[in-house]
Protein backbone atom coordinates (compact mmCIF):
# COMPACT_ATOMS: atom_id res chain seq x y z
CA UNK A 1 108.11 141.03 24.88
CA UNK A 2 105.88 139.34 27.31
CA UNK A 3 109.09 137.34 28.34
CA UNK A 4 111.14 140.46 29.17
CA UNK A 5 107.99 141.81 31.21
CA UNK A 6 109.05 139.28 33.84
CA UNK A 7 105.30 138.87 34.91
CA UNK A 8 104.23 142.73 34.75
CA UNK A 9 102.28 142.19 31.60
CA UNK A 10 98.89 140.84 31.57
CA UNK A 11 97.22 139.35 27.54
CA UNK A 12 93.21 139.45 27.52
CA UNK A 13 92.41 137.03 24.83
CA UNK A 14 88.31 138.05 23.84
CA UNK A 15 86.78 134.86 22.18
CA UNK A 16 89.35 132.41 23.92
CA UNK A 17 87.92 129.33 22.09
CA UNK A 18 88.99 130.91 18.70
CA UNK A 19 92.58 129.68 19.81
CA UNK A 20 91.99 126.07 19.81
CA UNK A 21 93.27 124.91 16.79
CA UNK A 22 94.16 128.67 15.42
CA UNK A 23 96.74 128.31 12.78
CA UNK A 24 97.13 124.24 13.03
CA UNK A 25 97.32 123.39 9.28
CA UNK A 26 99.59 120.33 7.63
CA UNK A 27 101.29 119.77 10.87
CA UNK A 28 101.64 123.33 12.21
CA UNK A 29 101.58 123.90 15.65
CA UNK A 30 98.29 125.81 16.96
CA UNK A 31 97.80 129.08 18.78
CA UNK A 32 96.81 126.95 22.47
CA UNK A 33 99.62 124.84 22.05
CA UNK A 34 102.10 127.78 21.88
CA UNK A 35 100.15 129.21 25.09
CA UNK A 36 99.82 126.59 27.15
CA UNK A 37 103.84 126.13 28.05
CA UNK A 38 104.58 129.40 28.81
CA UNK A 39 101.18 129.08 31.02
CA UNK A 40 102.53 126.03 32.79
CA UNK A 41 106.12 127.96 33.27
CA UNK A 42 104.14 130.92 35.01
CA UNK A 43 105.50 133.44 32.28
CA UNK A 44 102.60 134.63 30.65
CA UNK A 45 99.35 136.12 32.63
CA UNK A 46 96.68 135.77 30.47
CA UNK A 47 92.47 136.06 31.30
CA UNK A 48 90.31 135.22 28.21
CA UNK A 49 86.58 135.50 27.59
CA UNK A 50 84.30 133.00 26.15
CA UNK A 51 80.38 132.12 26.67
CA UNK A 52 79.92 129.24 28.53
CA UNK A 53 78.14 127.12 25.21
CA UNK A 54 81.70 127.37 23.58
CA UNK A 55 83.94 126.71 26.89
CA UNK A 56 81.98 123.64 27.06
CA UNK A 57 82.46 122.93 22.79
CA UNK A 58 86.32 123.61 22.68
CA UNK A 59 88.21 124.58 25.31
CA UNK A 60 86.80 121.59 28.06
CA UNK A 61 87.87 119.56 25.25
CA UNK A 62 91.77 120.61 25.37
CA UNK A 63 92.35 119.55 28.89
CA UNK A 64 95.80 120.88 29.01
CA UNK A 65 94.40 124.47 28.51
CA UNK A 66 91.85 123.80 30.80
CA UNK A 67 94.26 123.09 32.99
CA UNK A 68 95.50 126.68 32.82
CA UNK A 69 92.48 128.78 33.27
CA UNK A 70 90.67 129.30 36.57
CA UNK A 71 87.01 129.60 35.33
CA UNK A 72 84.99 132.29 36.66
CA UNK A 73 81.54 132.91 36.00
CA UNK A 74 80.46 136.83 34.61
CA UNK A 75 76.95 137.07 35.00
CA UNK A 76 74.92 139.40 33.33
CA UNK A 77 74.57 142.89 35.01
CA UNK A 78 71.41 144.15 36.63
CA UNK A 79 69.56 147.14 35.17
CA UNK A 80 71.34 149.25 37.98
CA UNK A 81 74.86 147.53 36.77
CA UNK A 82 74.27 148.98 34.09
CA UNK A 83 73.24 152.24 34.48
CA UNK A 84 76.68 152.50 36.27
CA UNK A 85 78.73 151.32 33.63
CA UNK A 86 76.50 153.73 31.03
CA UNK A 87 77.90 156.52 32.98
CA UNK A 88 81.38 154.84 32.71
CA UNK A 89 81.70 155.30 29.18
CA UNK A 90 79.31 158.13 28.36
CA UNK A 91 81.69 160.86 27.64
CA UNK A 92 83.94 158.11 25.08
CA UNK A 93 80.08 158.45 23.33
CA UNK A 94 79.42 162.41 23.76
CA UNK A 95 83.42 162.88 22.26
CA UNK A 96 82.86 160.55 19.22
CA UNK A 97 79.41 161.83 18.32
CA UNK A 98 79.61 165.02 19.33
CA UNK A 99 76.85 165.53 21.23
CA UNK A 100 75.83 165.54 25.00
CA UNK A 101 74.13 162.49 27.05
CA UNK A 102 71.59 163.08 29.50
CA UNK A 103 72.14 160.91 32.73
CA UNK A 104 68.18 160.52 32.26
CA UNK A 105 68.85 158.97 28.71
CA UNK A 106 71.28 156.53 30.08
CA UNK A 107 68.88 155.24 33.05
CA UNK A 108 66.43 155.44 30.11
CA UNK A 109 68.57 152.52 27.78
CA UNK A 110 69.05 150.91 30.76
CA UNK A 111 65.60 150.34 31.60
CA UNK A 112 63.53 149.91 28.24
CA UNK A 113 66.39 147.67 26.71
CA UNK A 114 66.06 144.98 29.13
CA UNK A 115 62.04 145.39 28.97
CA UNK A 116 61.58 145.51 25.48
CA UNK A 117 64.75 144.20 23.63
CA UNK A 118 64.68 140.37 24.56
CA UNK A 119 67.37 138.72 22.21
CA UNK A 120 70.40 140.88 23.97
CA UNK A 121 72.21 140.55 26.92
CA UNK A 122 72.68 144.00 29.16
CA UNK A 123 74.92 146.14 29.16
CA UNK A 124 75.34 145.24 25.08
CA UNK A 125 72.18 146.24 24.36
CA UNK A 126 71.36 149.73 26.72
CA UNK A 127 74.77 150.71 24.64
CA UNK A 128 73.48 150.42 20.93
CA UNK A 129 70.36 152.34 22.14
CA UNK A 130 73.04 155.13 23.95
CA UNK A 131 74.80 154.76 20.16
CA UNK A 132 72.05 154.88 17.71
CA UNK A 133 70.28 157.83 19.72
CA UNK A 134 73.49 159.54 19.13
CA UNK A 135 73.88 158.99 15.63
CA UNK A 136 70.55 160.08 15.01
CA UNK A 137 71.31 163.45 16.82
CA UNK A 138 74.16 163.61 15.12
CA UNK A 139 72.62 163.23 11.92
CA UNK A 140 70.41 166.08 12.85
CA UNK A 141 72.84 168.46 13.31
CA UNK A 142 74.47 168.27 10.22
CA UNK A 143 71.09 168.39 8.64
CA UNK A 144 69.46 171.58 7.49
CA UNK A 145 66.52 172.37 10.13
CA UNK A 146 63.08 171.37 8.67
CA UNK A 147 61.84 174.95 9.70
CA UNK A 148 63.95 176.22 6.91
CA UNK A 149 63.19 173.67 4.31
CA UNK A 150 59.36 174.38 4.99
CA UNK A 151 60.14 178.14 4.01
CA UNK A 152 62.26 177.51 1.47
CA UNK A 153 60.03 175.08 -0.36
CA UNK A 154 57.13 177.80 0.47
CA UNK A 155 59.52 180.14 -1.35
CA UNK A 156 59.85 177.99 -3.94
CA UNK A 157 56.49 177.16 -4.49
CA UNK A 158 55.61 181.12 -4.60
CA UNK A 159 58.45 181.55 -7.10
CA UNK A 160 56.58 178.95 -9.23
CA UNK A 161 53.44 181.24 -9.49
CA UNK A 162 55.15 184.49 -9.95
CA UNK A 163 56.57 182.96 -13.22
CA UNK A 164 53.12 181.69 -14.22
CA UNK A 165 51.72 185.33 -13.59
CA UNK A 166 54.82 187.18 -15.06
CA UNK A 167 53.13 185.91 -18.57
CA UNK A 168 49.66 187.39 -17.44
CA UNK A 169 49.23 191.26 -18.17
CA UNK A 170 45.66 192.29 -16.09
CA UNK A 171 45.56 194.48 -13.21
CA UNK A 172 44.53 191.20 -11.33
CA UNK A 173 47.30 189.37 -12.03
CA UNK A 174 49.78 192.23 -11.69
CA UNK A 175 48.47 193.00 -7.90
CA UNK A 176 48.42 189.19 -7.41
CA UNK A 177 52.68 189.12 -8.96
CA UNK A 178 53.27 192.44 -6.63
CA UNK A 179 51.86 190.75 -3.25
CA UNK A 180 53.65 187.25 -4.52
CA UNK A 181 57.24 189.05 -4.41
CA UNK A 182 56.69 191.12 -1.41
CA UNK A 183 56.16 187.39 0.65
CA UNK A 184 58.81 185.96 -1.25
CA UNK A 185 61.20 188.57 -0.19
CA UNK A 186 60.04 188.17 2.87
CA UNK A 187 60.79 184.55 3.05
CA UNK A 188 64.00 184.93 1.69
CA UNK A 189 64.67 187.20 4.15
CA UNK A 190 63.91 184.78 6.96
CA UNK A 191 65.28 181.92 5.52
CA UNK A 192 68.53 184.21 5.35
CA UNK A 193 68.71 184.90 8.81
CA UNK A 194 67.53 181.11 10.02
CA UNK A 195 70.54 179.62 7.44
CA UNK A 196 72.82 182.39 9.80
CA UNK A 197 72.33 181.51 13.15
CA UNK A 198 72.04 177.76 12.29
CA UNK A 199 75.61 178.07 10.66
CA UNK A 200 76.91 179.82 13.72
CA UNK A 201 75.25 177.02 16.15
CA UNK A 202 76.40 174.31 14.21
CA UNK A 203 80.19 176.15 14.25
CA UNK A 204 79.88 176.43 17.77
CA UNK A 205 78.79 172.67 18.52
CA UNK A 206 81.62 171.67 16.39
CA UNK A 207 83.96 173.60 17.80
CA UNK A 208 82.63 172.05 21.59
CA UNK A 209 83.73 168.73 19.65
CA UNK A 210 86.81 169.10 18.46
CA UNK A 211 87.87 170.24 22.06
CA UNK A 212 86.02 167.26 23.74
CA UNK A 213 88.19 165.35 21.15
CA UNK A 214 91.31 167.29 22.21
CA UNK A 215 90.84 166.83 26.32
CA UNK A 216 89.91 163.30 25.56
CA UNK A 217 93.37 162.70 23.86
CA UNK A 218 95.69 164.78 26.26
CA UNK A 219 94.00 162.96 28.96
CA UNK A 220 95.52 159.74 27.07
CA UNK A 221 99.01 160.98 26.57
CA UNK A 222 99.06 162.30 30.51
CA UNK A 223 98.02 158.94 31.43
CA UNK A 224 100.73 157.13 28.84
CA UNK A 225 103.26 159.92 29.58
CA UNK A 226 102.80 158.78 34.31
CA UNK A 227 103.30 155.44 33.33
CA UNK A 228 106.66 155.56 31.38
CA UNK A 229 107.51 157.77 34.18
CA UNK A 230 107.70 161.34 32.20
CA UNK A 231 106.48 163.18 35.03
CA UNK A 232 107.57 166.62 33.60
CA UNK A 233 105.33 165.85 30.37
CA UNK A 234 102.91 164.28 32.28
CA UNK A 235 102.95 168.04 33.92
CA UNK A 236 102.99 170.21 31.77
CA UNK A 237 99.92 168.24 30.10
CA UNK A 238 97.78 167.96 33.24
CA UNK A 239 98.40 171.13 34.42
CA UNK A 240 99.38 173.51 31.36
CA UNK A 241 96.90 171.97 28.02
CA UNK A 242 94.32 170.45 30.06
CA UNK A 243 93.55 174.05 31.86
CA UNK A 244 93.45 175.79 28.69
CA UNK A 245 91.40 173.10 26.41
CA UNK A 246 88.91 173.35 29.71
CA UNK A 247 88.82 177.27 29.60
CA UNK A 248 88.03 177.05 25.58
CA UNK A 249 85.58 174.59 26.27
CA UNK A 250 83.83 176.91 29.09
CA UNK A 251 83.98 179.70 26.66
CA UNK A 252 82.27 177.78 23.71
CA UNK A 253 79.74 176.04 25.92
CA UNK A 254 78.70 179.92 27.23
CA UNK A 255 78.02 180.83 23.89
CA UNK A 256 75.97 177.90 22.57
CA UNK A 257 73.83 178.46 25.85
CA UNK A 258 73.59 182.35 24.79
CA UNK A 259 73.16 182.08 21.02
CA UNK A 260 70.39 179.46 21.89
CA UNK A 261 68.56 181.55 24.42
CA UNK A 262 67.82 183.60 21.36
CA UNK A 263 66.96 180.80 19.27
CA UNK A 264 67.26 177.09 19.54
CA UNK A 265 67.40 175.20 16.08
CA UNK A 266 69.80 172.99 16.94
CA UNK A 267 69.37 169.82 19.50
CA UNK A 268 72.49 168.41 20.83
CA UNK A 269 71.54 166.25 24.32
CA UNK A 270 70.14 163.08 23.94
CA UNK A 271 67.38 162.53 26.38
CA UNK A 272 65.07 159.96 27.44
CA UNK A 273 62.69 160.83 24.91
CA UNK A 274 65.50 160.24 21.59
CA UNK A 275 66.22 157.01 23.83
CA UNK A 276 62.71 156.24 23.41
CA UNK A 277 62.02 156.93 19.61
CA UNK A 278 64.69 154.18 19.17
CA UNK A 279 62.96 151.95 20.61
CA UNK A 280 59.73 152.03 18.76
């Protein structure tokens, strides 16, 4: 395949070391060795990555492949590198999670990762914060809201009583069993309606999800569809289902921001302050 791409085809080999020797056993020829002569013929384009500990332990060591590879030295980005490449890839992070990322939470990871985490390299390690935050939020979400555990257990714990006092047959105990069921009522009640709108705000975020998931992927088969020259696909994709998933997503994002004017249980931005629980 790479052969018949005449040139228009470039490999990225990520731990290029891992080659050397790859495969040699009782005689067999290694990975390198069936690189390097379609290298030195100019038919394969090829840029691998490596740390500079492990070009020095293998690949210096095969000259011939050394021979091959212009070496070019990646330094770690800068905090504001970062940031910028954060940005790059946050909505890959809001699609698979499901949740939003404030640009405040990226310059956030950015910042206390390469204060506080020491044994990482940037942008690695402002991206696990960006990912864990996420999870966490994510977790969250498809968690019931501690508000109505706290009344349910409170319900609960009433219930307990009222069967205690249902054995009791004074006037004491009988006003005590009356006032008991009128509160538990009433926490059922409340508990009802919390469990109601949490369901529909929890619909609704999922729902802004699945379309995130949707625009991410026609976005991928427009792309695929321009470069094997499908242009009528590559149409009717960019201008017929990305309009429409966009218009859904308008209409679902309205009605999370209305149903949560009324009441917010749900959280689903990461911020600086999520960013910074991690962290600790």
């Amino acid at each position: 395949e790479i052969k018949e791409a005449e040139g228009k085809t470039i490999m990225f080999i990520d731990e290029l070391h891992a080659v050397v020797g790859a495969g040699a056993a009782e005689g067999a020829v290694d990975a390198s060795s069936m690189l390097k002569p379609m290298l030195a013929r100019g038919e394969l384009r090829c840029i691998g990555a490596t740390t500079i500990n492990e070009y020095r332990k293998y690949i210096e060591k095969d000259t011939a492949l050394e021979r091959r590879f212009q070496p070019i030295m990646v330094r770690e980005p800068s905090v504001e590198d970062t940031i910028s490449i954060l940005r790059g890839i946050k909505e890959k992070y809001e699609v698979h999670h499901g949740v939003r990322i404030q640009d405040q939470a990226l310059v956030s990871a950015s910042i206390l990762s390469n204060r506080y985490i020491s044994d990482r390299f940037l942008p690695d390690k402002a991206i696990d914060l960006i990912d864990e935050a996420c999870s966490h939020l994510r977790i969250e979400i498809d968690s019931m809201p501690t508000e109505i555990d706290d009344i349910d257990r409170k319900a609960q714990q009433l219930e307990i009583e009222a069967t205690a006092l249902r054995k009791e047959k004074d006037n004491r105990s009988v006003e005590r069993l009356e006032k008991l069921n009128k509160r538990m009522n009433e926490l059922k009640k409340q508990s009802q309606d919390m469990k109601e709108h949490w369901n529909i705000e929890k619909e609704i975020i999922q729902n802004i999800r699945s379309l995130k998931e949707k625009i991410d992927r026609t976005r991928t088969e427009a792309e695929l569809a321009e470069r094997e020259s499908n242009l009528q696909k590559a149409a009717e994709l960019r201008y017929g289902t990305l309009p429409e998933l966009d218009k859904k997503l308008k209409i679902e994002n309205d009605r999370l921001v209305k149903i949560q004017k009324e009441k917010k249980m749900l959280k689903e931005e990461v911020d600086e302050e999520d960013i910074a629980e991690v962290v600790s």
